[in-house]
C-alpha atoms as a PDB file:
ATOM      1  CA  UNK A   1       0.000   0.000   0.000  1.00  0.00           C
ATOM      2  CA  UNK A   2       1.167   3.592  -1.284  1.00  0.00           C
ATOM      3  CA  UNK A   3      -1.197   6.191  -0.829  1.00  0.00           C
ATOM      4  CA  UNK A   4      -2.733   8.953   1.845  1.00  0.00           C
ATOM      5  CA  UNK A   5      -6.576   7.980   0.643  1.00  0.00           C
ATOM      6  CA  UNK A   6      -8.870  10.908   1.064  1.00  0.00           C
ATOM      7  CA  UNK A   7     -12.420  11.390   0.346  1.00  0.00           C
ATOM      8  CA  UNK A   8     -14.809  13.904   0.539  1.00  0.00           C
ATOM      9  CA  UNK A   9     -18.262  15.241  -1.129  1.00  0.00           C
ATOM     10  CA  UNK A  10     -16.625  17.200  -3.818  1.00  0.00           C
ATOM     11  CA  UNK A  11     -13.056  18.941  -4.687  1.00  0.00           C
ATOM     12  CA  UNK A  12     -13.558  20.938  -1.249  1.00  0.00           C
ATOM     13  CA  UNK A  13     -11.244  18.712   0.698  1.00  0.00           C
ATOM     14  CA  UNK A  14      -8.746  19.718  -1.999  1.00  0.00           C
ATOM     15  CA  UNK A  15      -7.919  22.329   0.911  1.00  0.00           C
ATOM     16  CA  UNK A  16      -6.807  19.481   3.388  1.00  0.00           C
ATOM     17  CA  UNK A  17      -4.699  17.935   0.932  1.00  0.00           C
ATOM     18  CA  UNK A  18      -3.056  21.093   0.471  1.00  0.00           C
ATOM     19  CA  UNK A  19      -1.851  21.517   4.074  1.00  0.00           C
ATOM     20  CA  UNK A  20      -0.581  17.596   3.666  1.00  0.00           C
ATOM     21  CA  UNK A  21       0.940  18.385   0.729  1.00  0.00           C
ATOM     22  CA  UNK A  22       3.265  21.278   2.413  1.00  0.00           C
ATOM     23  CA  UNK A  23       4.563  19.059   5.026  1.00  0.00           C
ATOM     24  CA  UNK A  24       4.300  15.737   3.582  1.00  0.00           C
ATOM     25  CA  UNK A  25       5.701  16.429  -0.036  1.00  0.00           C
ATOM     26  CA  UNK A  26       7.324  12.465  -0.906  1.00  0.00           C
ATOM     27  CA  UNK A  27       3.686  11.099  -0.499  1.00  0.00           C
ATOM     28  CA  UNK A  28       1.691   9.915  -2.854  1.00  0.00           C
ATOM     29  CA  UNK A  29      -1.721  10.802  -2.607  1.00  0.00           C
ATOM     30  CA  UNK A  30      -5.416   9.749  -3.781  1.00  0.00           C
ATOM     31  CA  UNK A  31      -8.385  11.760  -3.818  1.00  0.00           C
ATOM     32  CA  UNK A  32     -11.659  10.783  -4.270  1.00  0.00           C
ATOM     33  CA  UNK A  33     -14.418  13.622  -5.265  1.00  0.00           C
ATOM     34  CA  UNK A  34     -17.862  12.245  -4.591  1.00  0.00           C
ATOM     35  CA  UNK A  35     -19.286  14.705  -5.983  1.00  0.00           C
ATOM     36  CA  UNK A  36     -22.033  12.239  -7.358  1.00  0.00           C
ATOM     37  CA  UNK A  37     -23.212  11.743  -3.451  1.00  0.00           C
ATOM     38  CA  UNK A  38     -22.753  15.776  -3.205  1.00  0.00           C
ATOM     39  CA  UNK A  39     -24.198  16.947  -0.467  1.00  0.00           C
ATOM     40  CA  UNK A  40     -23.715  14.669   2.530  1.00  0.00           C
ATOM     41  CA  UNK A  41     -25.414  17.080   4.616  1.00  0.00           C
ATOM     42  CA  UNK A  42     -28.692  16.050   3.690  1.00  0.00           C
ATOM     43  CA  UNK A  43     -28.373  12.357   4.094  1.00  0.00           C
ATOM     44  CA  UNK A  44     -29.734  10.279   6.494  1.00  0.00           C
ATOM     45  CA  UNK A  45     -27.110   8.709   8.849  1.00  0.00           C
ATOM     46  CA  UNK A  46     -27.522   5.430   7.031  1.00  0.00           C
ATOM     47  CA  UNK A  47     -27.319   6.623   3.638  1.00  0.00           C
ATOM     48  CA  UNK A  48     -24.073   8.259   4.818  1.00  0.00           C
ATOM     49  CA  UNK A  49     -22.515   5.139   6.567  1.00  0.00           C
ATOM     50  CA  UNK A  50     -23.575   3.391   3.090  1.00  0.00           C
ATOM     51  CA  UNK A  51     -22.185   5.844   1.153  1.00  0.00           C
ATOM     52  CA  UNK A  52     -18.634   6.633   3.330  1.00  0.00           C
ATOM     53  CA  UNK A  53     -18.081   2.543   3.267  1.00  0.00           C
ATOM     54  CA  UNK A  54     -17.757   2.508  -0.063  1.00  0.00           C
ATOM     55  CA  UNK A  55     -15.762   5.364  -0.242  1.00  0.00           C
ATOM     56  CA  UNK A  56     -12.940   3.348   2.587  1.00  0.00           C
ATOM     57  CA  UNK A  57     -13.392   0.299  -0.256  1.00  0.00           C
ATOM     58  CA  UNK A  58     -12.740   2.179  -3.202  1.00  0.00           C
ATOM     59  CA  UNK A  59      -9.151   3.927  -1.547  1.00  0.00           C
ATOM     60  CA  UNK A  60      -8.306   0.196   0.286  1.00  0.00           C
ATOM     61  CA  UNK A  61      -8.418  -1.913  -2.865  1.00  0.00           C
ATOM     62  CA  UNK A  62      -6.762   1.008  -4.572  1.00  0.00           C
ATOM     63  CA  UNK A  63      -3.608   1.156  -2.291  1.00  0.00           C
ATOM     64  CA  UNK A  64      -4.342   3.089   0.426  1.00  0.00           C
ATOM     65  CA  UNK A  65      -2.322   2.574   3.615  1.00  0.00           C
ATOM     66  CA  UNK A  66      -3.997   5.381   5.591  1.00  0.00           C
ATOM     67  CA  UNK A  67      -7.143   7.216   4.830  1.00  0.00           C
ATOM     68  CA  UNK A  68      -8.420  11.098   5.842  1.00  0.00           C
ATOM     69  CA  UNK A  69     -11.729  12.050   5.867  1.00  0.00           C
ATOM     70  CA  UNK A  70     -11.488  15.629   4.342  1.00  0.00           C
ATOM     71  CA  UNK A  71     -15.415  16.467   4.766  1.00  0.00           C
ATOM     72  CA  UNK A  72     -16.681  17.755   8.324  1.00  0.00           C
ATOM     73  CA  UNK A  73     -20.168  16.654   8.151  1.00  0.00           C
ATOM     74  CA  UNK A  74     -18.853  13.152   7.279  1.00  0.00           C
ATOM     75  CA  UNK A  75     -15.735  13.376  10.193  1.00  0.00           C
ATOM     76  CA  UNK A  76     -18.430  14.139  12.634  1.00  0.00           C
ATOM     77  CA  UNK A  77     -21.201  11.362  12.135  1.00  0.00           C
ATOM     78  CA  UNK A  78     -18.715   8.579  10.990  1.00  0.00           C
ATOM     79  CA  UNK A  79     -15.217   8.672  11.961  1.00  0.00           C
ATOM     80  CA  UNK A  80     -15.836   6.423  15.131  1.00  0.00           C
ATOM     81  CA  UNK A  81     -17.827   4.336  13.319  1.00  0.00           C
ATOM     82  CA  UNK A  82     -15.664   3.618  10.571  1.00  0.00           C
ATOM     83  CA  UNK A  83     -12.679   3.535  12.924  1.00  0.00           C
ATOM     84  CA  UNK A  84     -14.561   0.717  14.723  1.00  0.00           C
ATOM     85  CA  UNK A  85     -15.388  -1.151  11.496  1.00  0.00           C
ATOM     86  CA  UNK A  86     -11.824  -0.531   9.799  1.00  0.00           C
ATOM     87  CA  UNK A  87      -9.603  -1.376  12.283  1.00  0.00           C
ATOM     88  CA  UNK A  88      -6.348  -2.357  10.274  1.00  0.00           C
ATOM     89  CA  UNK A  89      -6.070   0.946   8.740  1.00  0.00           C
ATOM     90  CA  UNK A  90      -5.140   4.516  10.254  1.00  0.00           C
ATOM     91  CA  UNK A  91      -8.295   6.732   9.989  1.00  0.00           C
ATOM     92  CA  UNK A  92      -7.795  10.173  10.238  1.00  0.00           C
ATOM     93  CA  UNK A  93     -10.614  13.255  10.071  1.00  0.00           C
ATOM     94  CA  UNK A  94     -11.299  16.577   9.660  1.00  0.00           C
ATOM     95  CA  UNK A  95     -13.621  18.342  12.325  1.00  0.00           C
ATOM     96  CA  UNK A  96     -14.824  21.907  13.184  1.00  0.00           C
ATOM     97  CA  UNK A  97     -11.889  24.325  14.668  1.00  0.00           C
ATOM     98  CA  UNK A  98     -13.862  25.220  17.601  1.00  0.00           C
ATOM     99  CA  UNK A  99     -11.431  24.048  20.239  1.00  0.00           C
ATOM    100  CA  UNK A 100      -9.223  26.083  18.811  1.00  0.00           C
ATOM    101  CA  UNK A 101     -11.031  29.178  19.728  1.00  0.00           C
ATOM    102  CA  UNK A 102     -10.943  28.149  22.924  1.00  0.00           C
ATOM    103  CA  UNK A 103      -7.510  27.631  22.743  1.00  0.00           C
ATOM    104  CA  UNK A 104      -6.127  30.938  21.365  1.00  0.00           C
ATOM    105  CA  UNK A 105      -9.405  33.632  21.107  1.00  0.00           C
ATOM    106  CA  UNK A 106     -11.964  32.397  23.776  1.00  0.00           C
ATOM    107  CA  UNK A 107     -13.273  35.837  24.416  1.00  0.00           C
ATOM    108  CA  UNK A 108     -14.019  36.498  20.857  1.00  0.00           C
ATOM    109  CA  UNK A 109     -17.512  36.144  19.512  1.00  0.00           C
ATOM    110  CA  UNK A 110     -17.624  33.980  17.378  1.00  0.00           C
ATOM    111  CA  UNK A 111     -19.687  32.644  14.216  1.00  0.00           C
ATOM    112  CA  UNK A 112     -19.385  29.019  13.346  1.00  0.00           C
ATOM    113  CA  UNK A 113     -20.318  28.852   9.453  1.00  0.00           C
ATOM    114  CA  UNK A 114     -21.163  24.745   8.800  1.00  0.00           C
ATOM    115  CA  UNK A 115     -23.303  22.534   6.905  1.00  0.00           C
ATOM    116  CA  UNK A 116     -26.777  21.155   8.606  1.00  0.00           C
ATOM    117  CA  UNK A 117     -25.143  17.408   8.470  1.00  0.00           C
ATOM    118  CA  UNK A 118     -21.991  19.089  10.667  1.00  0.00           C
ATOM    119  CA  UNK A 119     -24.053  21.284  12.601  1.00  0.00           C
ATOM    120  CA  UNK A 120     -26.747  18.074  14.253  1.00  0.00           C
ATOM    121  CA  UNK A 121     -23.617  15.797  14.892  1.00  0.00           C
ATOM    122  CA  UNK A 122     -23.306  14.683  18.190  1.00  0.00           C
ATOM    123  CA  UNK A 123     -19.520  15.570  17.407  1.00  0.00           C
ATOM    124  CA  UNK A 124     -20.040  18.912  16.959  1.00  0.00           C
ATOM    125  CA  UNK A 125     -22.159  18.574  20.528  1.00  0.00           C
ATOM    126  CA  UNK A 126     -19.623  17.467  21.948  1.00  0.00           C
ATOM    127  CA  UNK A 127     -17.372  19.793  20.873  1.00  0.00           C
ATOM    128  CA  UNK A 128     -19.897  22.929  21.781  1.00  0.00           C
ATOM    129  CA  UNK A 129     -20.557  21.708  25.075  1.00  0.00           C
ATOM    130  CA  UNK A 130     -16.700  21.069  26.236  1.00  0.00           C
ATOM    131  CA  UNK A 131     -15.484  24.392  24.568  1.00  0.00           C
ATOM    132  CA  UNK A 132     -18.759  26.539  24.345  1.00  0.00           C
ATOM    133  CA  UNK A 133     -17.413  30.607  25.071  1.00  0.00           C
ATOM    134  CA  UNK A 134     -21.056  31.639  25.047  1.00  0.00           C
ATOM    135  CA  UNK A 135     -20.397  34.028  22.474  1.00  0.00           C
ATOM    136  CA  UNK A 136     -21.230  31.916  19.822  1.00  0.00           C
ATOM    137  CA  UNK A 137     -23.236  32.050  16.881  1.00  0.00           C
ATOM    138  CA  UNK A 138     -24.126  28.928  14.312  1.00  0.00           C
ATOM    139  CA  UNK A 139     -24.855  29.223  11.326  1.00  0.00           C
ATOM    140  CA  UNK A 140     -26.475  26.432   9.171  1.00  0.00           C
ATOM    141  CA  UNK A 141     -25.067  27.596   5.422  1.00  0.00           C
ATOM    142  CA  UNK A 142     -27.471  25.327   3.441  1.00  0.00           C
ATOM    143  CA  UNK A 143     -26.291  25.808  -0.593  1.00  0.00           C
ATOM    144  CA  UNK A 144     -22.562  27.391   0.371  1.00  0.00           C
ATOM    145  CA  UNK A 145     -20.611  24.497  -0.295  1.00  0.00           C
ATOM    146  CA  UNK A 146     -22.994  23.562  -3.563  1.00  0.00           C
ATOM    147  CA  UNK A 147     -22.281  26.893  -4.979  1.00  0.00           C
ATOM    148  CA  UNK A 148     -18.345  26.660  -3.885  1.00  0.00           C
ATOM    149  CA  UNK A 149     -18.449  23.299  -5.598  1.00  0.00           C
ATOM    150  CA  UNK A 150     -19.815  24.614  -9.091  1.00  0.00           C
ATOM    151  CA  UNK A 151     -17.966  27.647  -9.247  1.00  0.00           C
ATOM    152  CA  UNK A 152     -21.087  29.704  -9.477  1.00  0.00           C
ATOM    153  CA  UNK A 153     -20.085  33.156  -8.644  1.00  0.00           C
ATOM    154  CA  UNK A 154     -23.353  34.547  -8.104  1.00  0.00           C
ATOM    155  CA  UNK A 155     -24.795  31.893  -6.105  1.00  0.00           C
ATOM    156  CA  UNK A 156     -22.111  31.818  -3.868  1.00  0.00           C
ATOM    157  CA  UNK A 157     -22.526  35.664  -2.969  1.00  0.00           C
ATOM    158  CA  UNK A 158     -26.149  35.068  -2.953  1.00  0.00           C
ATOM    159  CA  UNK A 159     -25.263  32.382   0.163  1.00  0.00           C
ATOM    160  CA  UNK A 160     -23.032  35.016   1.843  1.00  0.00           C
ATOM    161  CA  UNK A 161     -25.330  37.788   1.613  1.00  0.00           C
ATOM    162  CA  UNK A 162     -28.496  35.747   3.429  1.00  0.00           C
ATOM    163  CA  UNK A 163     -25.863  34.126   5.860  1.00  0.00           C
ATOM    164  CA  UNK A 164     -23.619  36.720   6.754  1.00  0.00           C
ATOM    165  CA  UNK A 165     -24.607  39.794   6.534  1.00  0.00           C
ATOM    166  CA  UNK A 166     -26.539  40.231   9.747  1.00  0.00           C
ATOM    167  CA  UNK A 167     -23.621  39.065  11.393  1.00  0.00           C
ATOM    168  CA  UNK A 168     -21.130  42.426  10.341  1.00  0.00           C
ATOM    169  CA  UNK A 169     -20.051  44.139  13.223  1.00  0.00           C
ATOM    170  CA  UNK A 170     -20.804  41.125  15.481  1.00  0.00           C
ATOM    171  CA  UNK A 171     -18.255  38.718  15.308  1.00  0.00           C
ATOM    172  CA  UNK A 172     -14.257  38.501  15.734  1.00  0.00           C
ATOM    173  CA  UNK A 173     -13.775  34.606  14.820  1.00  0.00           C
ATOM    174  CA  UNK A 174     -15.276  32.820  11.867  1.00  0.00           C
ATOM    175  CA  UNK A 175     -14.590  28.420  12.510  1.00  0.00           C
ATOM    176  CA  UNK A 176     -14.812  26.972   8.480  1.00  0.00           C
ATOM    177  CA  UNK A 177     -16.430  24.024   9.217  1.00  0.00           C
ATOM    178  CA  UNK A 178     -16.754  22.679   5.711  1.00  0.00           C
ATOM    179  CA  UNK A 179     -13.657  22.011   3.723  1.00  0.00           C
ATOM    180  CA  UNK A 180     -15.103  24.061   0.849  1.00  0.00           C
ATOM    181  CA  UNK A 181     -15.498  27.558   2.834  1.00  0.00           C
ATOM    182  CA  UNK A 182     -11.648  27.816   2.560  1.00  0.00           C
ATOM    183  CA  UNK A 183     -11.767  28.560  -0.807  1.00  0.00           C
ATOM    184  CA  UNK A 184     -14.079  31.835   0.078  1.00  0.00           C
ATOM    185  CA  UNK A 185     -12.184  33.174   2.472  1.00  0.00           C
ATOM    186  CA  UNK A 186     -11.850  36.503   1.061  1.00  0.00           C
ATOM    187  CA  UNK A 187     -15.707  36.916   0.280  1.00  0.00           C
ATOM    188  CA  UNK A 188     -16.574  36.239   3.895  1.00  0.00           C
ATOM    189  CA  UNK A 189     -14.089  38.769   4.834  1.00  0.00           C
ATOM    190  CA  UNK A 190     -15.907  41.293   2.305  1.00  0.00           C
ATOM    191  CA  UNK A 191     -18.913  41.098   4.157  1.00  0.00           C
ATOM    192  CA  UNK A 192     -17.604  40.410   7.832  1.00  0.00           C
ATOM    193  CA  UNK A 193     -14.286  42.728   8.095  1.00  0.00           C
ATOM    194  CA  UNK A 194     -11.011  42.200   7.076  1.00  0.00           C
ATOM    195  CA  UNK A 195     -10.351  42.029  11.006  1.00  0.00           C
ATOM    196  CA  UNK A 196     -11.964  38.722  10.907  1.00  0.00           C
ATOM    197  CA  UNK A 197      -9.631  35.279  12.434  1.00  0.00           C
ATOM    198  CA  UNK A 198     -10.333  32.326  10.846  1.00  0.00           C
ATOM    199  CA  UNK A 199      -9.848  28.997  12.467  1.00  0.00           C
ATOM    200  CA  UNK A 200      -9.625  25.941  10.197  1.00  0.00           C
ATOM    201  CA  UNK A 201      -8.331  22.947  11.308  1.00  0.00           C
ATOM    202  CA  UNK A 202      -6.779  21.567   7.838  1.00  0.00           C
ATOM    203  CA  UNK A 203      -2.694  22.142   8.826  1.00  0.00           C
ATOM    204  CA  UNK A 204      -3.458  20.329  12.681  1.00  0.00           C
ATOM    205  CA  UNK A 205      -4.909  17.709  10.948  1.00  0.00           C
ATOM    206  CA  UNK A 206      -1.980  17.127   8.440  1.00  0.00           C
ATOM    207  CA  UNK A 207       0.422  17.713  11.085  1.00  0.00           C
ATOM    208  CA  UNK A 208      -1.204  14.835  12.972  1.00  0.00           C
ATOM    209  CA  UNK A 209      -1.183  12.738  10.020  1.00  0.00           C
ATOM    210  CA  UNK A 210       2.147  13.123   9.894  1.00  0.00           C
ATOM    211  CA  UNK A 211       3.241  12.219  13.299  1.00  0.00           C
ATOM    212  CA  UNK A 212       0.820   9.186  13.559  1.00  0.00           C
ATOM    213  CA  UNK A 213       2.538   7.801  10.367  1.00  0.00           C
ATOM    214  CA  UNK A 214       5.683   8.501  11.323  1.00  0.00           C
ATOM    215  CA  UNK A 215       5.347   6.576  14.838  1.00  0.00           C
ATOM    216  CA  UNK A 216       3.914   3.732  12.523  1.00  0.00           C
ATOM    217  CA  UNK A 217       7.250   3.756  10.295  1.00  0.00           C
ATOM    218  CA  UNK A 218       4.696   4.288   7.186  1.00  0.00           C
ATOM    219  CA  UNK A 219       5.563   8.250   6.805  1.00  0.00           C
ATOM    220  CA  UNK A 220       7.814   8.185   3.058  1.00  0.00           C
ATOM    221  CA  UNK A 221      11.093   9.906   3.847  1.00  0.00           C
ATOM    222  CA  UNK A 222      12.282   9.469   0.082  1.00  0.00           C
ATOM    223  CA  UNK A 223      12.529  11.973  -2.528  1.00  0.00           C
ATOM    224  CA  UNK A 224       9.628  10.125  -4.876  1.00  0.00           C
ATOM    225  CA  UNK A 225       8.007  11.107  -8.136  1.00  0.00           C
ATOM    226  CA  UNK A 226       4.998  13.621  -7.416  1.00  0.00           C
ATOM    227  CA  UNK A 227       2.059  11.740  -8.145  1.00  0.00           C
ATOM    228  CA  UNK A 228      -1.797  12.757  -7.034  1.00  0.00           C
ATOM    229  CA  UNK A 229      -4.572  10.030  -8.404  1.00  0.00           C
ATOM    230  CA  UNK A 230      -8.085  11.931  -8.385  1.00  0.00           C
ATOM    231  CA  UNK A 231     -10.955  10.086  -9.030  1.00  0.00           C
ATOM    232  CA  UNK A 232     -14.964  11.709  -9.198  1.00  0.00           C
ATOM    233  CA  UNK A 233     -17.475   9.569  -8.725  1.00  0.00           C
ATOM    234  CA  UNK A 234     -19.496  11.606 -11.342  1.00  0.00           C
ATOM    235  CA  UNK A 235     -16.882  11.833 -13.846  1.00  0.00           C
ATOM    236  CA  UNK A 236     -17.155  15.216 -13.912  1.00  0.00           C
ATOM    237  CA  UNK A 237     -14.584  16.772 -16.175  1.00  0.00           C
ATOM    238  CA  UNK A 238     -15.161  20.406 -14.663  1.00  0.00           C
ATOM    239  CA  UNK A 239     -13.793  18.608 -11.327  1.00  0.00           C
ATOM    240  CA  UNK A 240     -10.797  17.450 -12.507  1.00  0.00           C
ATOM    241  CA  UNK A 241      -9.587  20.450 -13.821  1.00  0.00           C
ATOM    242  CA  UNK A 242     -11.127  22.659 -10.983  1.00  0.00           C
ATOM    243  CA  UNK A 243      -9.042  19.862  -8.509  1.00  0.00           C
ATOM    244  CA  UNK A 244      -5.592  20.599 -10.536  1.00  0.00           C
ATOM    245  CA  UNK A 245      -6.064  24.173 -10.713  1.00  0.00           C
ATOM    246  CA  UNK A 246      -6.104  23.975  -6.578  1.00  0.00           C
ATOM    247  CA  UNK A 247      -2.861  21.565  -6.150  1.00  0.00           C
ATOM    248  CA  UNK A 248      -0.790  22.424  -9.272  1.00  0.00           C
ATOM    249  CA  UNK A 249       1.296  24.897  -7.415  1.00  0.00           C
ATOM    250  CA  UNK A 250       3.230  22.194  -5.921  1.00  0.00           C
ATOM    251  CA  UNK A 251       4.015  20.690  -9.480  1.00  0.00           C
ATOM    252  CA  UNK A 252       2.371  17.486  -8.554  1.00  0.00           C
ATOM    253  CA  UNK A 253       1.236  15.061 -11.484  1.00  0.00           C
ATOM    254  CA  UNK A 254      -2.433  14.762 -10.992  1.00  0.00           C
ATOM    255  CA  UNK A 255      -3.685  11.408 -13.161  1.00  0.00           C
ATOM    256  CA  UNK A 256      -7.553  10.441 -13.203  1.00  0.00           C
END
């Protein structure tokens, strides 16, 4: 086995693998887009455990000898589960950064921007409960990561507008808790202030990968060829080329 496998519902967890591919740059890597699942946020918790099984089968029987989960609302209502039911294989996942505010900005308010899926987890709960500064605000961003995903300009300010705008003057800390909302960054900020912090938890997560494959002697120390496999479960020819415009600044070969 050769590859970090990582799955999400689109090209959004293209922003994980980007913080992976700074500090892990001998690894091989392969993606899967699902974009033909897209959203996961609106599926039942067995249509998801369906759907996120044959995602681990699909990057196992293709060579993967660890696996992230690069999509919150999937991290949060399957991780355990699949950690449980996979148990020969490291599992890693992406969650909401909201310990982190707790960590470095607890005093802030704060606006946690996150799909429905993300937001009901009893994950995200959990996380609430333990961390909760009371100056939080949550935000379900129904159609954000849709819009992020097809590149539809106006769609994706139409999101921001209804979502954010009442929140200008209100907030200090913004948690991404979708892999896409990365790739917005500066919109949010055009309607929030550029004195917003963002907390995202993509770079702990690869810096975790890194450590937990290192202590398992399967962390590639060699100089290898740059390779990226990407594979979208619709075929979508729009996401492959979206998915190497993201990653090509690290002059990685990206095969389909």
């Amino acid at each position: 086995m050769k590859y970090i496998g990582v799955f999400d519902s689109g090209i959004g967890g293209a922003s994980v693998l980007i913080e992976m591919l700074k500090i892990m740059p001998n690894e091989k890597y392969l993606f899967l887009s699902d974009s033909a699942n897209n959203p996961y946020g609106d599926k039942s918790k067995e249509e998801l455990h369906s759907i996120c099984r044959k995602n681990m089968d699909y990057l196992i029987q293709n060579g993967a000898k660890c696996i992230v989960i690069a999509c919150n609302t999937a991290s949060t209502q399957m991780a355990d589960i699949l950690r449980k039911e996979y148990k020969d294989i490291p599992i890693f996942a992406i969650e909401p950064a909201y310990k982190m505010v707790y960590d470095h900005a607890y005093e802030k308010p704060t606006l946690v921007m996150a799909t429905k899926g993300t937001i009901k987890s009893e994950r995200f709960h959990y996380l609430l409960k333990k961390y909760d500064n009371h100056k939080t605000y949550i935000i379900s961003c129904t159609g954000l990561a849709d819009s992020i995903e097809e590149g539809n300009e106006n769609k994706i300010k139409e999101c921001l507008d209804k979502y954010l705008l009442e929140y200008k003057g209100k907030v200090e800390n913004v948690v991404l808790g979708c892999t896409h909302y990365p790739f917005v960054k500066k919109e949010i900020e055009d309607r929030l202030g550029s004195h917003i912090k963002f907390f995202y938890g993509a770079e702990s997560l690869a810096n975790h990968v890194k450590n937990e494959l290192e202590k398992k002697g399967l962390l590639e120390k060699e100089d290898t060829n740059k390779e990226i496999l990407f594979k979208d479960t619709s075929d979508s020819m729009y996401k492959k080329e979206r998915f190497f415009e993201i990653v090509n600044g690290g002059n990685y070969y990206v095969k389909s």
